[in-house]
Protein backbone atom coordinates (compact mmCIF):
# COMPACT_ATOMS: atom_id res chain seq x y z
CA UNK A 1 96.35 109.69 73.26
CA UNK A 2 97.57 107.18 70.76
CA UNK A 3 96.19 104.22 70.06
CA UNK A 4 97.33 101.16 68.19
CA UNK A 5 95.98 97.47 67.39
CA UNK A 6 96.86 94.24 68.26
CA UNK A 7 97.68 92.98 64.97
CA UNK A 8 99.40 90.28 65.83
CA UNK A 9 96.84 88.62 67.18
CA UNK A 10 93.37 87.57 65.63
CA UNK A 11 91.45 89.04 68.69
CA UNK A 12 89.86 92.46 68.97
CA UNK A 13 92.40 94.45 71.67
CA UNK A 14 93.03 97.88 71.18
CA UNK A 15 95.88 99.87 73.48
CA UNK A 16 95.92 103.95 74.31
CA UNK A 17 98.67 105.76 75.69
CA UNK A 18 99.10 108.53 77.36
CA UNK A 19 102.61 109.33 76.05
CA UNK A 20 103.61 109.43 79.61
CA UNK A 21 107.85 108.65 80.78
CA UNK A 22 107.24 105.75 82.58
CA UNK A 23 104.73 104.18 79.73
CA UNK A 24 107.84 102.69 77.56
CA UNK A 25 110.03 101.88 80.53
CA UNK A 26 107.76 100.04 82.41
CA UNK A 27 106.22 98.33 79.15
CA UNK A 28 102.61 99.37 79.72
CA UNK A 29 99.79 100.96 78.06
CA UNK A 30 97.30 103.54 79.88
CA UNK A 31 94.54 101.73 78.73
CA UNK A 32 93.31 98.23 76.99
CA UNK A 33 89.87 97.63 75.04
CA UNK A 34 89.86 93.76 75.16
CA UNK A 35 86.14 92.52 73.43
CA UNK A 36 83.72 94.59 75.80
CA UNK A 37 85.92 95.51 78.92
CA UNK A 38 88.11 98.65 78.85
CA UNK A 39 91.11 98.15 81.60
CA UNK A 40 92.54 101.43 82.58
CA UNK A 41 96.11 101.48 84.39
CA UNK A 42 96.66 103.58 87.15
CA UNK A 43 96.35 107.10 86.87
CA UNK A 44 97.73 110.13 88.88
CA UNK A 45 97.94 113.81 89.07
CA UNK A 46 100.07 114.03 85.53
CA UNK A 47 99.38 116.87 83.43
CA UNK A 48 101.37 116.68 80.12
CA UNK A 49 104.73 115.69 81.93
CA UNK A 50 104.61 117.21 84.76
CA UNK A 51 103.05 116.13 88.21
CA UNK A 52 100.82 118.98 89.31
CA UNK A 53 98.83 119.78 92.05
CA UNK A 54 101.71 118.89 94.84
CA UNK A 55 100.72 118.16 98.58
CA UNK A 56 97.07 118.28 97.69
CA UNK A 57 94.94 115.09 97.96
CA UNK A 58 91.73 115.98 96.82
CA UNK A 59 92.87 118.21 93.42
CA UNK A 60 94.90 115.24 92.82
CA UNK A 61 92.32 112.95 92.97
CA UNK A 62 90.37 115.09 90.06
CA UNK A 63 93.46 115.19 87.98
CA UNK A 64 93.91 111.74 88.26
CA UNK A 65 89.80 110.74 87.63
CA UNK A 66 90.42 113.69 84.06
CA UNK A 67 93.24 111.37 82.87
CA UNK A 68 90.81 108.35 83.32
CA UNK A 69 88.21 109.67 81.54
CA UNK A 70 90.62 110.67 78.74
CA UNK A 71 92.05 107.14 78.51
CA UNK A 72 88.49 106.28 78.15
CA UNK A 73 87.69 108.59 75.68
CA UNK A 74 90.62 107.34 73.49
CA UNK A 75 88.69 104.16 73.48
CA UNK A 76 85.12 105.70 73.11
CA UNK A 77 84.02 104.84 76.40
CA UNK A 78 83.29 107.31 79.12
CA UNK A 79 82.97 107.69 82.97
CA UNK A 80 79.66 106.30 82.74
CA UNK A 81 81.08 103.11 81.43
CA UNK A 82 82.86 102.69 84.95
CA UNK A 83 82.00 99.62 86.55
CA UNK A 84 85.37 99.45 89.07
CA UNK A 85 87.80 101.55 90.15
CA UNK A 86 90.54 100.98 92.87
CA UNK A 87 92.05 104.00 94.56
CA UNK A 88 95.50 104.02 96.37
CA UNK A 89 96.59 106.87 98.36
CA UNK A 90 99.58 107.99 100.57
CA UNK A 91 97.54 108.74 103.18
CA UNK A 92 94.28 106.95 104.44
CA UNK A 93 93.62 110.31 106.71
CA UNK A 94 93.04 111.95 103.34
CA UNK A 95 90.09 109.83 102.64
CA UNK A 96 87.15 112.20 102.37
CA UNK A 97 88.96 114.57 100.48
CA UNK A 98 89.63 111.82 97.69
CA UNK A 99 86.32 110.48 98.73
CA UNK A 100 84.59 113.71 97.66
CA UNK A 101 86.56 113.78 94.02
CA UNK A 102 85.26 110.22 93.38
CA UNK A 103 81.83 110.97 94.06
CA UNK A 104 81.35 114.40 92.05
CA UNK A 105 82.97 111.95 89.14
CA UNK A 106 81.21 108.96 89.61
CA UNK A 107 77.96 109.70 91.80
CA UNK A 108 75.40 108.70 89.27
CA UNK A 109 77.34 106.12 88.29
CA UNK A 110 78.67 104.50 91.53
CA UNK A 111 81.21 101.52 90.06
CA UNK A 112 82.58 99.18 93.21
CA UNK A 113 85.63 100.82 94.47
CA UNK A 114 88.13 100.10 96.92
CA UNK A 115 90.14 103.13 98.61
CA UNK A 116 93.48 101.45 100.47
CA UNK A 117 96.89 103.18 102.03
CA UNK A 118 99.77 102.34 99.74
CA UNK A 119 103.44 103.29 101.67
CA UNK A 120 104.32 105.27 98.31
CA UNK A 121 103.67 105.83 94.24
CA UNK A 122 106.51 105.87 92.02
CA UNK A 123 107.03 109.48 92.82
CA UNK A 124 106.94 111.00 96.20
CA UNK A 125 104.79 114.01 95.35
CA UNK A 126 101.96 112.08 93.91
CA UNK A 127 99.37 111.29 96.97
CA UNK A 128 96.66 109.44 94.61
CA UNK A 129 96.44 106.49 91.84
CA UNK A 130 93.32 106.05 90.20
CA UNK A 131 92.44 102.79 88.19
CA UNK A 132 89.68 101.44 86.30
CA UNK A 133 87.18 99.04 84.95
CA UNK A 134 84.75 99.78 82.06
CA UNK A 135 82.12 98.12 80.46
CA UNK A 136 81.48 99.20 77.08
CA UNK A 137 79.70 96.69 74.15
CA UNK A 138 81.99 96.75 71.19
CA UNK A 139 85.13 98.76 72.72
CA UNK A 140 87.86 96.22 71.84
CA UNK A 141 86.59 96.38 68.40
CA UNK A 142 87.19 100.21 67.51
């Protein structure tokens, strides 16, 4: 993950990225540190550049939770930090599956959530987005 700082402005923000295609054509970064809060953008079932774990819901899920705690990690948070996290997936029926990858990640830690149906990602093999909230004393700071 890179990082860089908002220099241009007086206030503590500090930006990751995952290095990702669609990071510089959308105009996004994977994650924000602004004062305490940590904002993670959505993440899915990308590993290095490719999209892995096709047609299944519940691997994707755990891919997609690894890349959030990476983002994190690039800010010197961690999962535990979690106080939010919104899932989308292709497929409600899939829920327990994703379910299941959410809770061996954030058991302990149970953040609010929200699960809904999206009709797609911006790829038609990816089945799961993962994003999140952390709260983490000092992160925009670095």
């Amino acid at each position: 993950m890179a990082e860089e700082r908002d220099q241009a402005a007086a206030r503590p923000v500090r930006r990751v990225s995952s290095g990702t295609a669609w990071e510089p054509v959308v105009g996004y970064s994977r994650a924000v540190a602004a004062g305490d809060w940590i904002f993670v953008s959505g993440c899915t079932s990308v590993a290095g550049a490719e999209i892995v774990h096709a047609g299944d819901a519940y691997r994707q899920a755990v891919q997609a939770i690894d890349n959030v705690r990476s983002a994190l990690d690039g800010l010197g948070a961690g999962l535990a930090d979690v106080v939010r996290t919104r899932i989308y997936v292709t497929d409600i029926s899939q829920w327990p599956q994703v379910g299941r990858a959410h809770a061996e990640a954030f058991g302990a830690v149970r953040p609010a959530t929200s699960m809904v149906q999206v009709a797609a990602l911006i790829d038609p093999a990816l089945l799961v987005e993962v994003e999140a909230v952390a709260y983490r004393p000092g992160a925009g700071r670095g």
